[in-house]
Every structure is written in structure tokens, then in C-alpha cells.
Protein backbone atom coordinates (compact mmCIF):
# COMPACT_ATOMS: atom_id res chain seq x y z
CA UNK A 1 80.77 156.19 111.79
CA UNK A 2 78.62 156.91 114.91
CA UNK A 3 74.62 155.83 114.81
CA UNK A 4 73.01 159.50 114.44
CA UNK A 5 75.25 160.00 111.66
CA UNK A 6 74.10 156.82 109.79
CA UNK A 7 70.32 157.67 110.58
CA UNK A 8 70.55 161.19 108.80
CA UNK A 9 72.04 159.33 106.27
CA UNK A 10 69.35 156.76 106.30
CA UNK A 11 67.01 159.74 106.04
CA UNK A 12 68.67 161.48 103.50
CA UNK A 13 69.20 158.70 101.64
CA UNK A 14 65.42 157.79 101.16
CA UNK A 15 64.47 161.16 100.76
CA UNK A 16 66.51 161.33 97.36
CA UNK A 17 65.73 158.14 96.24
CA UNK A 18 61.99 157.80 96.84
CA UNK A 19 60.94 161.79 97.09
CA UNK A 20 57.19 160.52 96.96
CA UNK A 21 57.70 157.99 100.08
CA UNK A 22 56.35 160.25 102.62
CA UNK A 23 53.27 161.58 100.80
CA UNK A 24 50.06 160.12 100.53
CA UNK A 25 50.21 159.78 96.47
CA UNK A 26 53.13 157.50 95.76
CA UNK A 27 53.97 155.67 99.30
CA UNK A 28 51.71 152.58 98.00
CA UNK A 29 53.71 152.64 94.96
CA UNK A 30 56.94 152.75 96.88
CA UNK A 31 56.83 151.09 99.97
CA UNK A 32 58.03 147.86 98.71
CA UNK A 33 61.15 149.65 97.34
CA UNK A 34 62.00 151.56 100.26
CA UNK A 35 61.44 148.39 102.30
CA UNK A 36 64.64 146.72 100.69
CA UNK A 37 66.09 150.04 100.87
CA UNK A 38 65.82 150.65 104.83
CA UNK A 39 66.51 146.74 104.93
CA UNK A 40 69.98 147.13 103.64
CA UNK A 41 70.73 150.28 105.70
CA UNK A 42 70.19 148.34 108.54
CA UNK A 43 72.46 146.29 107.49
CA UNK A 44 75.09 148.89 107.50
CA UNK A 45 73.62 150.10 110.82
CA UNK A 46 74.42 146.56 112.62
CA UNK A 47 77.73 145.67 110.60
CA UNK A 48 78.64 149.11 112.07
CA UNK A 49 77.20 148.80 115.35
CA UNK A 50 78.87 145.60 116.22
CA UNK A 51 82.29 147.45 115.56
CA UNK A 52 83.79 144.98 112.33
CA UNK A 53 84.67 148.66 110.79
CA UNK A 54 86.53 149.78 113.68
CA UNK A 55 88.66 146.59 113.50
CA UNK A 56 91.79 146.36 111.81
CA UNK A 57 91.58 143.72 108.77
CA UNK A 58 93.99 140.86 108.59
CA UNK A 59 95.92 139.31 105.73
CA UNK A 60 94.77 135.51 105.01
CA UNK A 61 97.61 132.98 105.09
CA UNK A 62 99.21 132.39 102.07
CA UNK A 63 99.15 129.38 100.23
CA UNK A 64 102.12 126.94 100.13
CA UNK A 65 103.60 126.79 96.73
CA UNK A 66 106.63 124.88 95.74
CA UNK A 67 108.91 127.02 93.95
CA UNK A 68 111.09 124.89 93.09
CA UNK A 69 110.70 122.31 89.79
CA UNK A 70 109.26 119.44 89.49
CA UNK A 71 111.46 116.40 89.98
CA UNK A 72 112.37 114.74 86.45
CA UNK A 73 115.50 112.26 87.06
CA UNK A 74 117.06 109.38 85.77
CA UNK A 75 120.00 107.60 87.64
CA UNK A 76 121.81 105.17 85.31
CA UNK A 77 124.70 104.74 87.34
CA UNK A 78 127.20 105.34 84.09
CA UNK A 79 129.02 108.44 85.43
CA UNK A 80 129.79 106.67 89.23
CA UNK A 81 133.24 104.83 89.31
CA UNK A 82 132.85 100.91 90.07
CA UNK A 83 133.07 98.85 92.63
CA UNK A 84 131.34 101.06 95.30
CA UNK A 85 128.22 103.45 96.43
CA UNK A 86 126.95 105.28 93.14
CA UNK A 87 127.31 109.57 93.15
CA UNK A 88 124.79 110.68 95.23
CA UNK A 89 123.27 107.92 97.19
CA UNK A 90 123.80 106.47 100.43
CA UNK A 91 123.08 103.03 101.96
CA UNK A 92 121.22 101.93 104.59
CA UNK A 93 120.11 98.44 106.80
CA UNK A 94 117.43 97.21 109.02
CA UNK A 95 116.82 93.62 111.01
CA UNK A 96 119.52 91.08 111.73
CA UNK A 97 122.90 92.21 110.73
CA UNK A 98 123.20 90.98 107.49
CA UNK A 99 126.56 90.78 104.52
CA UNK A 100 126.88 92.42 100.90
CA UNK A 101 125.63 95.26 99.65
CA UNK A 102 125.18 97.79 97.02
CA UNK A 103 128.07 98.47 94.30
CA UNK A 104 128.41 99.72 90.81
CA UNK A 105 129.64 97.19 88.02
CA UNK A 106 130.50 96.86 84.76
CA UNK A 107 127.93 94.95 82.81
CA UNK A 108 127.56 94.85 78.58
CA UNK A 109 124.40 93.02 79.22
CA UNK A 110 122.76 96.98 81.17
CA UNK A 111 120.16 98.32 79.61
CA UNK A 112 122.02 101.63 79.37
CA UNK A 113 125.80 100.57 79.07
CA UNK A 114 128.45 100.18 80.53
CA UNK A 115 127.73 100.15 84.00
CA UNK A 116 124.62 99.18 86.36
CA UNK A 117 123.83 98.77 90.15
CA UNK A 118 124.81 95.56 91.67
CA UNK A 119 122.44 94.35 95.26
CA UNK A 120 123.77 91.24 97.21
CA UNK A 121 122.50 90.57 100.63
CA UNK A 122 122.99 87.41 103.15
CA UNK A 123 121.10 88.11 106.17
CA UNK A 124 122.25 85.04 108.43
CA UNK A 125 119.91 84.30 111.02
CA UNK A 126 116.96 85.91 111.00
CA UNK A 127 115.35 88.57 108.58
CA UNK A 128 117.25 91.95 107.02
CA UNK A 129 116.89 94.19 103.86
CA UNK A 130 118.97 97.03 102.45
CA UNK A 131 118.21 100.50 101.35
CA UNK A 132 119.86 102.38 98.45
CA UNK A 133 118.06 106.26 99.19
CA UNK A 134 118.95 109.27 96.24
CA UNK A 135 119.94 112.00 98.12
CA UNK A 136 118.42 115.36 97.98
CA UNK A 137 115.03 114.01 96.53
CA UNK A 138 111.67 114.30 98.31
CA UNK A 139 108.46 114.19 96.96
CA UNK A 140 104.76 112.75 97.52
CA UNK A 141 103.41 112.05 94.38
CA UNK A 142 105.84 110.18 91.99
CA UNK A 143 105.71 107.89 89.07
CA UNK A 144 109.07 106.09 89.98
CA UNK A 145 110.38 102.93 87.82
CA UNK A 146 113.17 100.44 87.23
CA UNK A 147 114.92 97.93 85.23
CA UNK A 148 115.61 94.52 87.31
CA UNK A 149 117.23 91.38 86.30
CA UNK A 150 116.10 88.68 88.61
CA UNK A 151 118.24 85.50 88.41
CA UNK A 152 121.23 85.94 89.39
CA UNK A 153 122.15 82.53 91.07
CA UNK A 154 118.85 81.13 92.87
CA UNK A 155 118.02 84.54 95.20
CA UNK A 156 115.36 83.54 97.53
CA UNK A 157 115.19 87.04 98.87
CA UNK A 158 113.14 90.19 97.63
CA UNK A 159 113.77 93.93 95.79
CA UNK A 160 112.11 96.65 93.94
CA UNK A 161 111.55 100.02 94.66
CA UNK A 162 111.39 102.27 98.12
CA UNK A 163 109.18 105.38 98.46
CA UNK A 164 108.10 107.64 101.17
CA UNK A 165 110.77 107.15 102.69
CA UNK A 166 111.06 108.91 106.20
CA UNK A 167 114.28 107.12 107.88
CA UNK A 168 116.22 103.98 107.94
CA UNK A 169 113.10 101.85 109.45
CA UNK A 170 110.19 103.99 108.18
CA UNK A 171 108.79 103.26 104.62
CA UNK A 172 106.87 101.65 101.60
CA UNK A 173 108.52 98.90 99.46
CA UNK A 174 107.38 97.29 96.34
CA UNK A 175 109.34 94.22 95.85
CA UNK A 176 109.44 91.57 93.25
CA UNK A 177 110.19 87.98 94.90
CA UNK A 178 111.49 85.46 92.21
CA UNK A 179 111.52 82.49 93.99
CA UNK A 180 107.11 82.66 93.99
CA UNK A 181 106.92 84.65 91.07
CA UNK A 182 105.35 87.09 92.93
CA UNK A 183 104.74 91.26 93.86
CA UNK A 184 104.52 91.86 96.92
CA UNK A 185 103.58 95.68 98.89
CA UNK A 186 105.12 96.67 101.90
CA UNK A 187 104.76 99.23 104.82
CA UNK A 188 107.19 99.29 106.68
CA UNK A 189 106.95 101.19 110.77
CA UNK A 190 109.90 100.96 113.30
CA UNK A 191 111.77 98.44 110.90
CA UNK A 192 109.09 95.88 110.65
CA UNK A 193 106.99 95.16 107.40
CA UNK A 194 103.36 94.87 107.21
CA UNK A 195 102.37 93.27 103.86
CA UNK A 196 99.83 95.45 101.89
CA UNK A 197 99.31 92.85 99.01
CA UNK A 198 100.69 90.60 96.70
CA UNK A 199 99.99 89.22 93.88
CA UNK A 200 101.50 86.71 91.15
CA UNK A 201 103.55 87.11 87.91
CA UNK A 202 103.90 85.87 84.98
CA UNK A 203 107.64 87.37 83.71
CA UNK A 204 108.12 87.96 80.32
CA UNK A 205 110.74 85.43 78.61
CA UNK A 206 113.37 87.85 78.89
CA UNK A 207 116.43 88.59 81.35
CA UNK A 208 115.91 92.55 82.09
CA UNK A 209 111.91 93.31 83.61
CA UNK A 210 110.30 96.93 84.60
CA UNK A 211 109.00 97.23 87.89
CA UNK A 212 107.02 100.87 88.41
CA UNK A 213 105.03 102.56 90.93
CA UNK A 214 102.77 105.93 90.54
CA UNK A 215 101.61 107.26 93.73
CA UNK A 216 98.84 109.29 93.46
CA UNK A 217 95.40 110.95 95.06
CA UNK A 218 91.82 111.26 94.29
CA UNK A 219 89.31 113.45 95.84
CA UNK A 220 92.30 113.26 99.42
CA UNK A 221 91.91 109.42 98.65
CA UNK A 222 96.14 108.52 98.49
CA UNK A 223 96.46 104.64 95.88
CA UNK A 224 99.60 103.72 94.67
CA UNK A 225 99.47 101.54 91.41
CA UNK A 226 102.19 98.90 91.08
CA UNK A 227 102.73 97.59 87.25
CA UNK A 228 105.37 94.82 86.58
CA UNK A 229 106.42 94.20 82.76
CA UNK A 230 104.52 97.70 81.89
CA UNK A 231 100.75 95.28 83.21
CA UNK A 232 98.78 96.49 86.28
CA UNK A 233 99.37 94.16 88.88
CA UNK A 234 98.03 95.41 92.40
CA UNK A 235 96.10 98.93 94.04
CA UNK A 236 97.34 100.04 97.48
CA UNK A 237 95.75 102.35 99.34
CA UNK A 238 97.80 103.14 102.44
CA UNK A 239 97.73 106.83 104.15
CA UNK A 240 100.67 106.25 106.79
CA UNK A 241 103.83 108.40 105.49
CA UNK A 242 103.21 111.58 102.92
CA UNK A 243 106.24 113.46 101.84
CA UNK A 244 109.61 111.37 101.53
CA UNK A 245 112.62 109.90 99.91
CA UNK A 246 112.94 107.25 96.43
CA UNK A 247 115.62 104.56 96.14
CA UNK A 248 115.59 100.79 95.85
CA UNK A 249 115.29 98.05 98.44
CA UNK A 250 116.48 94.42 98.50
CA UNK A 251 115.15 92.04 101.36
CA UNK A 252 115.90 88.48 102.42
CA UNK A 253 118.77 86.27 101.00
CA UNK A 254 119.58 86.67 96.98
CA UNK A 255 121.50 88.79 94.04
CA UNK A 256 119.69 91.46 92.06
CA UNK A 257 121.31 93.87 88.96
CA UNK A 258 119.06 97.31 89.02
CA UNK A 259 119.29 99.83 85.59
CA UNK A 260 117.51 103.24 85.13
CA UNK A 261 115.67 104.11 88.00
CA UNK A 262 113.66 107.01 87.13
CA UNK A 263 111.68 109.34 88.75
CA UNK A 264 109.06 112.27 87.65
CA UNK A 265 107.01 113.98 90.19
CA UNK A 266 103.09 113.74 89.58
CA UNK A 267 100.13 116.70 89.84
CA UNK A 268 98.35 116.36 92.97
CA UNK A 269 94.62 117.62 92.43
CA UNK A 270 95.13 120.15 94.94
CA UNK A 271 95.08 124.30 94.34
CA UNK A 272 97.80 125.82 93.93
CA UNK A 273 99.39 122.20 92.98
CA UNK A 274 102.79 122.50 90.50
CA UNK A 275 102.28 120.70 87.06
CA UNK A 276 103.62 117.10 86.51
CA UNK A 277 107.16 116.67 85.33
CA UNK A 278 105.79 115.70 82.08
């Protein structure tokens, strides 16, 4: 649209709408209205005059949306075959080379018979841990959970739960230690963990306890809430890995038997967010 063209419309325009503006009897009446009138015009006049109409309009980028479900899993370790790795996990160590590992057994004391997951780790001289990571399962916001039976012998060492996990030497742990009765939070960079908190227990009088994390946000503020025996123990608030993989984690010298880990995928408060798993 060239600028003479728009001014005849102007023109026209006002001559239609206000057919009193340009005599003496109504252009008091009017002028206020035509004001607005040549106001937006103008507006026209510039939008077209800095050449916005001549341009060729761009799609905005689209969102990201999952489209895949949310994550809703329980591993009870029933269906893998004992005495090894359990279907669909894989194993792996950090620190000083260390002995045992992780292997299915046969237990009629499991919370969900017959069989459970089995952790025993000697790390020798100096410090080591052990990571059990489910396969195929990434997410940022989980509630994730277990069953743990503590005392088996006198450990002196440390497991729990793994999240965000990015590699072999990159995550978040949330570990119960037995031997201090104790919770204790992890980040862990390059293989070396950075304590987050910790905080005492006081275990319920019974063999099998629940250890659970839900990792969550707040108006882009990320806290992870740590409950042991179903009670809030400890808040962390720790921005450092986003997206990852779930499994368990044993540190330090000791025996631990593991039972329903579960995981369900949480509703982040952003747009376009999928619904929790539940």
C-alpha cells in the first residue's frame, strides 16, 4: 500500500464517517472524534511506512512437548533370574577399586516375594561406591522410593537412592548410613561427593524401612524432599544436573537388601508441562 493511496483513504474515510467535520456547524461537535480517528490512521500510515507489511511473517518456535507418557514403574526384581544383574539394569563404580556388587537373591523375608536385590561392597583402601542405573529411564521431576533392610552384618558403609544421573561420576545420592543413624544428601561432580545435608534417624523397630525422594520446582526454584520411614527428614535445594537417570547407590564398606524401587514422574509447573503419573 503506497502513502497517496492511504491518504485518499484517510480522506475518504473521514468524509463518511464524520460528513459534518469540515463545516462550520458540527466540527466542534466532532473534532474530538475525528482526532482518534486520524490518530489511528496514522498508525496505519507508519506501521506501513516502516515496511512490517511488506515483510514476510514468521512462524514462532514451537513448544517442546513430551509425547511420550509419563514414567510410572516399579522394579521388584521377581521376573530377573538370581545370582546376577537384574533385567534391564546395568552396574557401575567410582573411587578406589573396590569388591562385591549387585545380584538378585532369593529372600522369603522381601517385601514382594520371592526375590530382591542384594548390594555388597568392600572398597579396600580408600573410598568407592556402586551404581545400579534402570536403563531407558530419564526424567527431571520424580517421586522415586525404596524398600531397604539395613543390618546385614555391621555395614559401616552407605546406600539409598541415585537420581539425575548424567554418567558414571556425575550425580545426586540420598543415602541412609546405619552405623550413625543418619541421612545423608549427596552431589556428586567428576566422582567426588559434596555433602548437601544430613540429618539423624530414628528407624522404626522393624527390619524392612522406606527411603523416598520427590524432586520437584517452584516458581524455577528446583528442592528435592527426602522422607525416611514415610517422615520428612531434610530439603535440598541444589540446581547442578536437570534431566537424568534413577537407580540405587551403595557407598563405603557394608551389605544392603533393596525391594520395590519405584518411580512416577512428577508435573513440573511449566506450560505445556505433561500431567503427573498419578
Amino acid at each position: 500500500m503506497k502513502h497517496d493511496g492511504v491518504g485518499q483513504f484517510v480522506g475518504h474515510f473521514m468524509d463518511k464517517l464524520i460528513p459534518g467535520q469540515r463545516s462550520g456547524k458540527t466540527r466542534n461537535h466532532c473534532t474530538g472524534r475525528g482526532l482518534l480517528v486520524a490518530m489511528a490512521m496514522s498508525f496505519v500510515v507508519i506501521s506501513v511506512s516502516d515496511g512490517y507489511a511488506d515483510d514476510q511473517l514468521q512462524e514462532l518456535p514451537k513448544p517442546f512437548h513430551k509425547t511420550t507418557p509419563p514414567l510410572f514403574q516399579e522394579w521388584n526384581f521377581d521376573q530377573s533370574a538370581s545370582n546376577g544383574l537384574p533385567n534391564g539394569f546395568t552396574q557401575a563404580t567410582g573411587g578406589s577399586p573396590g569388591e562385591g556388587g549387585w545380584s538378585v537373591k532369593e529372600d522369603a523375608s522381601a517385601p514382594s516375594r520371592p526375590r530382591l536385590m542384594e548390594q555388597r561392597l568392600h572398597c579396600g583402601e580408600g573410598w568407592c561406591y556402586q551404581l545400579l542405573v534402570a536403563e531407558g529411564v530419564e526424567v527431571e521431576y520424580v517421586d522415586l522410593s525404596v524398600r531397604i533392610k539395613l543390618n546385614l552384618g555391621t555395614p559401616s558403609g552407605q546406600a539409598g537412592l541415585a537420581y539425575g544421573i548424567q554418567d558414571d561420576k556425575n550425580f545426586y545420592a540420598v543415602v541412609v548410613e546405619p552405623k550413625t543413624n543418619e541421612v545423608v544428601a549427596y552431589v556428586v561432580k567428576d566422582g567426588h561427593p559434596t555433602e548437601l545435608a544430613r540429618e539423624s534417624l530414628i528407624p522404626q523397630p522393624s527390619d524392612w524401612h522406606s527411603l523416598r525422594i520427590q524432586r520437584s520446582t517452584i516458581i524455577s526454584k528446583e528442592f528435592t524432599e527426602i522422607f525416611f520411614d514415610h517422615h520428612l527428614t531434610i530439603n535440598v535445594y541444589d540446581q547442578s544436573f536437570r534431566n537424568g537417570k534413577l537407580g540405587l547407590v551403595a557407598m563405603g564398606d557394608g551389605g544392603f537388601l533393596f525391594d520395590n524401587l519405584r518411580a512416577m514422574e512428577l508435573m513440573a509447573n511449566r506450560p505445556l508441562s505433561r500431567p503427573s503419573a498419578y
